[in-house]
Protein backbone atom coordinates (compact mmCIF):
# COMPACT_ATOMS: atom_id res chain seq x y z
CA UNK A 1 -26.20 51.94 16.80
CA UNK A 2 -27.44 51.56 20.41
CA UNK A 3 -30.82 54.12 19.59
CA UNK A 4 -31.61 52.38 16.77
CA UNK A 5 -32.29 48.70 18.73
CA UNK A 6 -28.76 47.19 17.72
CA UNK A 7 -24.99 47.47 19.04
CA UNK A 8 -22.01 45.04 17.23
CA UNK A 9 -21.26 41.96 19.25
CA UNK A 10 -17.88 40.81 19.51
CA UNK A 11 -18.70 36.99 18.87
CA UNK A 12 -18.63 36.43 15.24
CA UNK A 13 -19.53 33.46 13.00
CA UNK A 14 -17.40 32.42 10.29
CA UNK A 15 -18.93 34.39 7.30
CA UNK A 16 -21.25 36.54 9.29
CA UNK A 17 -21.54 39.49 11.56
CA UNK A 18 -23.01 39.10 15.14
CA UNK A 19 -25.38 42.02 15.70
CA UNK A 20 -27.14 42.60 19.45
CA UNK A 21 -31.24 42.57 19.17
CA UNK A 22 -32.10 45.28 22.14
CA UNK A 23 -34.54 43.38 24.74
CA UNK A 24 -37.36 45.60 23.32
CA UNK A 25 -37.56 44.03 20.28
CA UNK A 26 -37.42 40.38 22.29
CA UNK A 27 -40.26 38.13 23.94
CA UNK A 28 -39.22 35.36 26.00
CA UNK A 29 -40.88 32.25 26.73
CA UNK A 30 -40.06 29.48 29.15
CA UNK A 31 -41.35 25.74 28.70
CA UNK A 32 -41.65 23.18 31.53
CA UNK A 33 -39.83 19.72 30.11
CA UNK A 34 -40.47 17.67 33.01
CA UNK A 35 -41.11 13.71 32.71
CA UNK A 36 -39.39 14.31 29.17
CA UNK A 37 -36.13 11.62 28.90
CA UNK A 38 -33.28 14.23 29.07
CA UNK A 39 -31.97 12.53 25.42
CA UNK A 40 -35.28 13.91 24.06
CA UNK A 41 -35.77 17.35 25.89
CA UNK A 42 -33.32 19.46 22.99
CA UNK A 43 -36.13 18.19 20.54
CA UNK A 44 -39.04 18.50 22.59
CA UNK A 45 -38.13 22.49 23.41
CA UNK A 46 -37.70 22.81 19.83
CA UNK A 47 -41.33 21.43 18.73
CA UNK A 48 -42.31 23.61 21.75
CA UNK A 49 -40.40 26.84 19.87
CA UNK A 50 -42.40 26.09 16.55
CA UNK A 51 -45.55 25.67 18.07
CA UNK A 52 -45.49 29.47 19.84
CA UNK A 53 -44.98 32.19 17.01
CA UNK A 54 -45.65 35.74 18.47
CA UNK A 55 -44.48 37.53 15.35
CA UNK A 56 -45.71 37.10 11.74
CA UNK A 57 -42.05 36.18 10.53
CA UNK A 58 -40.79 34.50 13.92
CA UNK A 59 -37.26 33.79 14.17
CA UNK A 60 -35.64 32.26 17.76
CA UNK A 61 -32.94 30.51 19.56
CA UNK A 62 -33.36 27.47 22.01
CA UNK A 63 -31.34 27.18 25.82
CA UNK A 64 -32.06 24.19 27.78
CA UNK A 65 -31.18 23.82 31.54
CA UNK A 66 -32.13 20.68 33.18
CA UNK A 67 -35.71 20.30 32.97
CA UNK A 68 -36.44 24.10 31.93
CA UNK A 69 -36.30 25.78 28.46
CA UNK A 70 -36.04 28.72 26.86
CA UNK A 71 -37.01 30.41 23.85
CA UNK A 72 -36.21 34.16 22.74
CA UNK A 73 -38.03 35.06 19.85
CA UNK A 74 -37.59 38.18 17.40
CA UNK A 75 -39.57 39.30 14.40
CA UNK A 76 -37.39 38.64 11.83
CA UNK A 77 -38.49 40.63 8.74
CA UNK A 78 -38.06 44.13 11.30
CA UNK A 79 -34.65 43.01 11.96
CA UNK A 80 -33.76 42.70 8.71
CA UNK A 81 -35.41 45.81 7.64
CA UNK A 82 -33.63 47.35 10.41
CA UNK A 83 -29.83 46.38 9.19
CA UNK A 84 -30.42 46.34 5.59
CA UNK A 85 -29.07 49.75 5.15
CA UNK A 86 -25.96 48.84 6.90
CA UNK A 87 -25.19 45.68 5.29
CA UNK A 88 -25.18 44.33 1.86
CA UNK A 89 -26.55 40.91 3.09
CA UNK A 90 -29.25 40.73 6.17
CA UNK A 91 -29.29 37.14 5.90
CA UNK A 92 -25.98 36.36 6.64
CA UNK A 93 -26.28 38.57 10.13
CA UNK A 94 -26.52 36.29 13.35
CA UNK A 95 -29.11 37.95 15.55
CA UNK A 96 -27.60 37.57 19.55
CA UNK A 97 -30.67 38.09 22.14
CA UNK A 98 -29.07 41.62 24.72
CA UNK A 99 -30.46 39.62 27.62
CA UNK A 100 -28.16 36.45 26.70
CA UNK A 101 -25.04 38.74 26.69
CA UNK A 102 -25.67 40.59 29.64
CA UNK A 103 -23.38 39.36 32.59
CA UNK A 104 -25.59 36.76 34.16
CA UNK A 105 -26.65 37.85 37.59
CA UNK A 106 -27.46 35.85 41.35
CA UNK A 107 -29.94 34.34 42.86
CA UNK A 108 -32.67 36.56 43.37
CA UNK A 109 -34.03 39.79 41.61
CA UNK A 110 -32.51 43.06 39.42
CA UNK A 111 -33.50 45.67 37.30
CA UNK A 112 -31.07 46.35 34.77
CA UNK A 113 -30.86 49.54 31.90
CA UNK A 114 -30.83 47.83 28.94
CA UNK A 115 -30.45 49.83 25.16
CA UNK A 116 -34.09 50.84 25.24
CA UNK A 117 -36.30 50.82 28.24
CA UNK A 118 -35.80 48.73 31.62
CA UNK A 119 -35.92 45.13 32.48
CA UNK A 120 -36.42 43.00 35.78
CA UNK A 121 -34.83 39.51 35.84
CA UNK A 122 -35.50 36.64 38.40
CA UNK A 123 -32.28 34.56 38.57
CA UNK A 124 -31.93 31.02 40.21
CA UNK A 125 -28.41 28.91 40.28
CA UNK A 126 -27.20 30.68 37.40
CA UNK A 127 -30.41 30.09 35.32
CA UNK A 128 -32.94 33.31 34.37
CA UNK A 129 -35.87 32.27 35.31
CA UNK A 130 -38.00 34.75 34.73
CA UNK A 131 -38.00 38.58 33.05
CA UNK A 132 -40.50 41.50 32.12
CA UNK A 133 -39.35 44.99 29.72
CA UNK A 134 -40.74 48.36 30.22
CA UNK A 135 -40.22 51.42 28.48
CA UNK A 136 -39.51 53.30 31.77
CA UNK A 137 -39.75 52.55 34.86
CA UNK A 138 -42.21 50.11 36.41
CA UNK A 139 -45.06 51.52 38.78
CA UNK A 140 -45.61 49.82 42.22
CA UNK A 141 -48.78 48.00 40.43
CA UNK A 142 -46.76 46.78 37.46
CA UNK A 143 -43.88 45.80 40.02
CA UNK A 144 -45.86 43.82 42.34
CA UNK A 145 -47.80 41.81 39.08
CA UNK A 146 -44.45 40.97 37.56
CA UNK A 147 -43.19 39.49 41.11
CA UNK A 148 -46.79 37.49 41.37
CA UNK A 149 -45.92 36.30 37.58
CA UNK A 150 -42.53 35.18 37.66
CA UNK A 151 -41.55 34.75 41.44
CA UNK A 152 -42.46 30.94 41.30
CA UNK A 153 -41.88 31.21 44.99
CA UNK A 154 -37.75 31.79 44.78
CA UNK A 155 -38.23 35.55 46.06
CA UNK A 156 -37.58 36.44 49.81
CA UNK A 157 -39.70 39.21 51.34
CA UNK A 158 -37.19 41.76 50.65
CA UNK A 159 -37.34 41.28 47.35
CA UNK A 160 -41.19 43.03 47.07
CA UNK A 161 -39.65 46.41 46.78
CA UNK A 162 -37.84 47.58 43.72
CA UNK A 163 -34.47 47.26 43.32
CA UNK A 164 -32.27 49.91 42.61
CA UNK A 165 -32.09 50.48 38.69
CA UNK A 166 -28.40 49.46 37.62
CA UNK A 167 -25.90 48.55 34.65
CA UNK A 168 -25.23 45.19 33.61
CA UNK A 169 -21.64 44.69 32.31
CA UNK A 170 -21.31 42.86 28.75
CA UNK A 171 -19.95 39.49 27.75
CA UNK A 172 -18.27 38.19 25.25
CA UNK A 173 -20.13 35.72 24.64
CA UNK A 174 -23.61 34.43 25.50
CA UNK A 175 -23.89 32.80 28.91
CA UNK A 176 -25.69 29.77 27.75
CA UNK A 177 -25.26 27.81 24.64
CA UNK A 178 -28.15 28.91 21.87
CA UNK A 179 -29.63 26.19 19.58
CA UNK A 180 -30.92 26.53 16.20
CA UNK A 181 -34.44 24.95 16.24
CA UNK A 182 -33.57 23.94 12.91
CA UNK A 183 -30.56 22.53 13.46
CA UNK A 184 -32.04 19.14 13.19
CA UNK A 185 -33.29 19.51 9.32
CA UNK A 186 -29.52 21.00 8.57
CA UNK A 187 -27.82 17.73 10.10
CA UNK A 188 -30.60 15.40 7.96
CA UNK A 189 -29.71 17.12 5.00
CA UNK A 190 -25.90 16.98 5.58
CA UNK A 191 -26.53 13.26 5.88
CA UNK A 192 -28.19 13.07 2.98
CA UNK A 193 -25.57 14.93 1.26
CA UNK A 194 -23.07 12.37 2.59
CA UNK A 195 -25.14 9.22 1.97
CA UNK A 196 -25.44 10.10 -1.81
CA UNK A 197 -21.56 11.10 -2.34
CA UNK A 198 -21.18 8.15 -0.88
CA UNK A 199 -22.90 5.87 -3.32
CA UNK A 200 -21.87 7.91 -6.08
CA UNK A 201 -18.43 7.58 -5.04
CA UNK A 202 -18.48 3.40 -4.63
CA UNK A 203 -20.02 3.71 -8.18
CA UNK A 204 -17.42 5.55 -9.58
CA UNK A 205 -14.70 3.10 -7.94
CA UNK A 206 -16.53 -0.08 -9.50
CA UNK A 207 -17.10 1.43 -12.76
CA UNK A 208 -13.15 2.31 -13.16
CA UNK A 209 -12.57 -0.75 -11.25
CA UNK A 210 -14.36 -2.80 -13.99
CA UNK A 211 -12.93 -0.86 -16.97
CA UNK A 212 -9.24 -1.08 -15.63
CA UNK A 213 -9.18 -4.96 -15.11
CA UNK A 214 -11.57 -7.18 -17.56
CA UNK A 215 -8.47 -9.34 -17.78
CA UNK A 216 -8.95 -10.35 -13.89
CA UNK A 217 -12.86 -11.03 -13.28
CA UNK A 218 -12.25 -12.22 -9.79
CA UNK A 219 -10.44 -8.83 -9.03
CA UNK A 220 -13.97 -7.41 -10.59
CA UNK A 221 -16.24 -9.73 -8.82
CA UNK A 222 -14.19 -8.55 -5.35
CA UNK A 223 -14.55 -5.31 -5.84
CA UNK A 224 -18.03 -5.41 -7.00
CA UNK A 225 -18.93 -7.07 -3.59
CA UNK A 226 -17.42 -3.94 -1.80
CA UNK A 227 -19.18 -1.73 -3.53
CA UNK A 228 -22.71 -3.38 -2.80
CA UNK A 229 -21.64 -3.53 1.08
CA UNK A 230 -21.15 0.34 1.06
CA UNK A 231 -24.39 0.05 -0.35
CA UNK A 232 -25.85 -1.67 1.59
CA UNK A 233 -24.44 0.63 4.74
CA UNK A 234 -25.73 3.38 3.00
CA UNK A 235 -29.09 2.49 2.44
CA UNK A 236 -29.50 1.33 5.97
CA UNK A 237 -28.61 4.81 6.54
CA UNK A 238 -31.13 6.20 4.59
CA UNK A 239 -34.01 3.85 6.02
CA UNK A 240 -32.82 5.31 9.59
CA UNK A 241 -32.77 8.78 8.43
CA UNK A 242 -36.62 8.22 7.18
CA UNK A 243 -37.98 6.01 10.26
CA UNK A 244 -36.48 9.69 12.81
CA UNK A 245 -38.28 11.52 10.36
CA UNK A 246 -41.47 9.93 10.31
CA UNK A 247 -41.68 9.35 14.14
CA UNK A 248 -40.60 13.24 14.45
CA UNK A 249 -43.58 13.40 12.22
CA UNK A 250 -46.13 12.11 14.34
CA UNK A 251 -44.91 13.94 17.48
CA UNK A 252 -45.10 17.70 15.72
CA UNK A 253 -48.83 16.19 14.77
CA UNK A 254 -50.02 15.69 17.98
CA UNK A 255 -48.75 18.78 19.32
CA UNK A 256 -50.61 20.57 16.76
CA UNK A 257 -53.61 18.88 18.21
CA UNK A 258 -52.46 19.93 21.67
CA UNK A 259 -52.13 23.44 20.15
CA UNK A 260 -55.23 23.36 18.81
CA UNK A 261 -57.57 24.21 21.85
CA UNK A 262 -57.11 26.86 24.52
CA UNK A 263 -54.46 26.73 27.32
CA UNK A 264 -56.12 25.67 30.72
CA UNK A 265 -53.51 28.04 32.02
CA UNK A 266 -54.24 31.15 30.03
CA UNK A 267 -58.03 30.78 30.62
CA UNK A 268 -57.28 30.75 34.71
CA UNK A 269 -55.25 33.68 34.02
CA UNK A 270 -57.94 35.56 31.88
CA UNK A 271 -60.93 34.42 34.38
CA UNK A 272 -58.32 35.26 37.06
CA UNK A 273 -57.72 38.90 35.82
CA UNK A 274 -61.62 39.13 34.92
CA UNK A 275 -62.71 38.32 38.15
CA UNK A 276 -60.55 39.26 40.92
CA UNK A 277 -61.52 43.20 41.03
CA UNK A 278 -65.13 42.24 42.51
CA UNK A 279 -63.57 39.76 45.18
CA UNK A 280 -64.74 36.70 42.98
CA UNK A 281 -63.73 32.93 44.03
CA UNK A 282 -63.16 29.99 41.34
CA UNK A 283 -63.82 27.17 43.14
CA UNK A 284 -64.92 24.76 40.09
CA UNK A 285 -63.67 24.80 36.28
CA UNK A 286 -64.19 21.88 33.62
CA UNK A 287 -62.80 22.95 30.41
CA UNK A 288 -63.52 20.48 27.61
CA UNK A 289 -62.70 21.62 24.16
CA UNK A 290 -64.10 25.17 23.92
CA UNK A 291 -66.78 23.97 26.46
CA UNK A 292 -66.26 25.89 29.61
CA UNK A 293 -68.19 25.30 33.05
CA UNK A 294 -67.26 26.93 36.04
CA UNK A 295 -68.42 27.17 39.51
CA UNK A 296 -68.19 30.46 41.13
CA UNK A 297 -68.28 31.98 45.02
CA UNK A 298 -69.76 35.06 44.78
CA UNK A 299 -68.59 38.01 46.91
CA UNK A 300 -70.72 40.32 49.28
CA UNK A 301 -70.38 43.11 46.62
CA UNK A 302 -70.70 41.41 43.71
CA UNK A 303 -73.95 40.27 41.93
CA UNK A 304 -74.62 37.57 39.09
CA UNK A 305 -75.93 40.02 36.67
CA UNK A 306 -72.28 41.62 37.17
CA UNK A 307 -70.31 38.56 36.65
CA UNK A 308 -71.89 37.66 33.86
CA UNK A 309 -71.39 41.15 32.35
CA UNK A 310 -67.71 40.90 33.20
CA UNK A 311 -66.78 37.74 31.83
CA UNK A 312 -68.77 38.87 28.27
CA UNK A 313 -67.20 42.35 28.21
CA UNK A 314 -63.79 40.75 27.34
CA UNK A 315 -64.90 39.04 24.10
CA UNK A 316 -62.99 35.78 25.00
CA UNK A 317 -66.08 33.97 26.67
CA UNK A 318 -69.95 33.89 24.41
CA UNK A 319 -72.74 32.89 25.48
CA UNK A 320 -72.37 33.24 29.24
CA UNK A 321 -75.80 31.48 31.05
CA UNK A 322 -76.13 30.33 34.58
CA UNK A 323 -77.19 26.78 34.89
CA UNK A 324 -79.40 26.22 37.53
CA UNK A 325 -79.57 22.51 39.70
CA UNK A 326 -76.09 21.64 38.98
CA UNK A 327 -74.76 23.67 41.71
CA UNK A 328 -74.78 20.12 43.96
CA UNK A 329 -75.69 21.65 47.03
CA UNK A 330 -72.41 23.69 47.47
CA UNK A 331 -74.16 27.27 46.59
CA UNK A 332 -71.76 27.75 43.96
CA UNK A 333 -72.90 30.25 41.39
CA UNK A 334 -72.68 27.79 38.23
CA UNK A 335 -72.06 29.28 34.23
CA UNK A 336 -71.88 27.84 31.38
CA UNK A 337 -69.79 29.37 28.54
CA UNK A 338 -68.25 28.96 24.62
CA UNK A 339 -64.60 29.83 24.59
CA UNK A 340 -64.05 32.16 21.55
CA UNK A 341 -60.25 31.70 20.26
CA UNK A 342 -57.36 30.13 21.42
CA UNK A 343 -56.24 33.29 23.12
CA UNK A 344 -58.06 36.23 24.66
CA UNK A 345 -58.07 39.74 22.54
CA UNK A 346 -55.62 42.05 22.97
CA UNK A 347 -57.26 44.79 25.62
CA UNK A 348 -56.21 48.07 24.33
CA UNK A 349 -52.72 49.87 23.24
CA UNK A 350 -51.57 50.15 27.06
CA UNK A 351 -50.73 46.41 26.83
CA UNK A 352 -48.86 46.38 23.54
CA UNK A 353 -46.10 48.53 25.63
CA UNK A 354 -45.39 46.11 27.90
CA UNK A 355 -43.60 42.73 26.56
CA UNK A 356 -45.65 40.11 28.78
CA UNK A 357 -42.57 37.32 28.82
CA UNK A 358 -43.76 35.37 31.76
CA UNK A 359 -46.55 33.52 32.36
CA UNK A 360 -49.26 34.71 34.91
CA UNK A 361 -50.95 32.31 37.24
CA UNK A 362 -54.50 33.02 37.91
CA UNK A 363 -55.12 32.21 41.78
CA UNK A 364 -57.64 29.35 41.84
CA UNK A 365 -59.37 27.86 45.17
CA UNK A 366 -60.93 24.81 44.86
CA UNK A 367 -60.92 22.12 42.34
CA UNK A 368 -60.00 22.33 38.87
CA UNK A 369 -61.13 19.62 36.55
């Protein structure tokens, strides 16, 4: 049903059908897991996936490539709503991402047709790297912000202009290995499973054990041994079961605290996209909390009253006020601001068109505290 966001996938599950999730109904997020051991990075990505939820009812896979991660995320409840009238059990249907079963591409950039809409991929030694969906196709404007967003300084000078809008063969399979992010939970509560059939099963054996011989106790008192042993095995099993889950724990804790406060990156991006139509310079930032204090060079054109007005009008920053005599001698036009949120509003229904996958870096001079 290729209108209707979904196509039949020919990798199957045992006990399930595959079904293809059109990239419109996708968002894509990539996590940096540098200076993380490479044992720990699977887990790491997958606190990382549980920690960003951009649908009510979020449902994702996990890729890892080195020290890079993805996530592709879906909203769950639509995509069961969608196939429900098709199939007698949505829950037993294995959602598979269209971009991970589109035929991966080189290095460099494409723009593919996908089931609904366009998309523009960024591909590096086999790896994507970076991607952006539109309902048609992009304008020059939208173009040149996606390459600013997700270049990361791979793209060649050719690659500024659009590329010619093709068709992506499909694969069997998906071109990189997708991880449950709770995978981890299932395998604790297989070994659960297994620790207690175990002990009920050496309980069983010494039981019958006893019942069959009285007339030999030392028979009884041998087998009695070997059942405390697999006891003992299994409750050593159990103590190591509960010390991964209490150190797993306090790791999801403190990224909660992490999570707690506004990204340093998204409020360079905001200030960034705030501030660069009047020809405005960051040159200082200190963000502490929801405490932000930033030190500005002001254009020919552009006026304090002005900035201040701008960075209010977006409903991210209160209580905007210059602070005078902490400029330092630099000039710098200094203000003083409450962050409201974790995230900036949404501005308007033009941006709920475009799915915003990548990350965009606001372009900072100076020093950033």
């Amino acid at each position: 049903m290729l209108r209707d966001q979904f196509r039949p996938a020919a990798t199957r599950s045992l006990g399930s059908q595959s079904v293809v999730l059109a990239r419109s109904r996708c968002r894509l997020k990539w996590f940096r897991l540098s200076g993380v051991p490479e044992s720990e990075r699977l887990a790491a990505l997958r606190m990382q996936a549980q920690g960003w939820q951009p649908f009510e009812s979020t449902s994702y896979w996990c890729c890892l490539e080195g020290e890079s991660g993805l996530v592709l995320a879906w909203d769950r409840d639509q995509a069961y709503r969608d196939v429900s009238p098709f199939m007698e059990d949505p829950a037993r249907v294995r959602f598979l991402p269209e971009p991970m079963l589109r035929s991966p591409g080189q290095d460099g950039i494409r723009l593919l047709r996908c089931l609904e809409g366009v998309e523009a991929q960024v591909w590096h030694k086999g790896w994507l790297v970076a991607s952006r969906w539109w309902v048609e196709l992009p304008t020059d404007q939208e173009w040149r912000l996606f390459l600013h967003a997700g270049g990361g300084g791979l793209l060649t000078e050719a690659d500024t202009h659009s590329p010619q809008l093709g068709d992506v063969e499909w694969v069997d399979r998906p071109w990189s290995t997708l991880r449950s992010p709770d995978r981890e939970s299932h395998q604790n509560l297989g070994l659960e499973r297994r620790v207690v059939s175990i002990a009920a099963l050496a309980l069983t054996v010494g039981i019958a054990a006893v019942g069959r011989q009285l007339w030999d106790l030392n028979q009884s008192i041998v087998q009695r041994e070997e059942s405390l042993a697999s006891l003992r095995d299994s409750a050593a099993e159990v103590l190591s079961s509960r010390d991964r889950a209490l150190k797993s724990a306090s790791q999801a804790q403190q990224l909660a605290t992490w999570l707690g406060e506004p990204l340093p990156i998204e409020v360079i991006g905001h200030l960034h996209d705030t501030l660069s139509k009047s020809g405005v310079q960051i040159k200082e930032m200190d963000l502490t909390g929801s405490k932000l204090r930033i030190g500005l060079q002001l254009s020919s054109q552009a006026t304090r009253a002005a900035v201040v007005r701008d960075l209010q009008a977006g409903g991210w920053f209160k209580g905007v006020s210059e602070t005078t005599g902490n400029s330092g001698g630099t000039g710098l036009m200094v203000l003083d601001m409450t962050i409201d949120g974790l995230r900036p509003p949404p501005q308007g229904p033009k941006a709920m068109t475009v799915a915003a996958d990548s990350p965009s870096p606001a372009r900072v001079s100076g020093s950033t505290k």
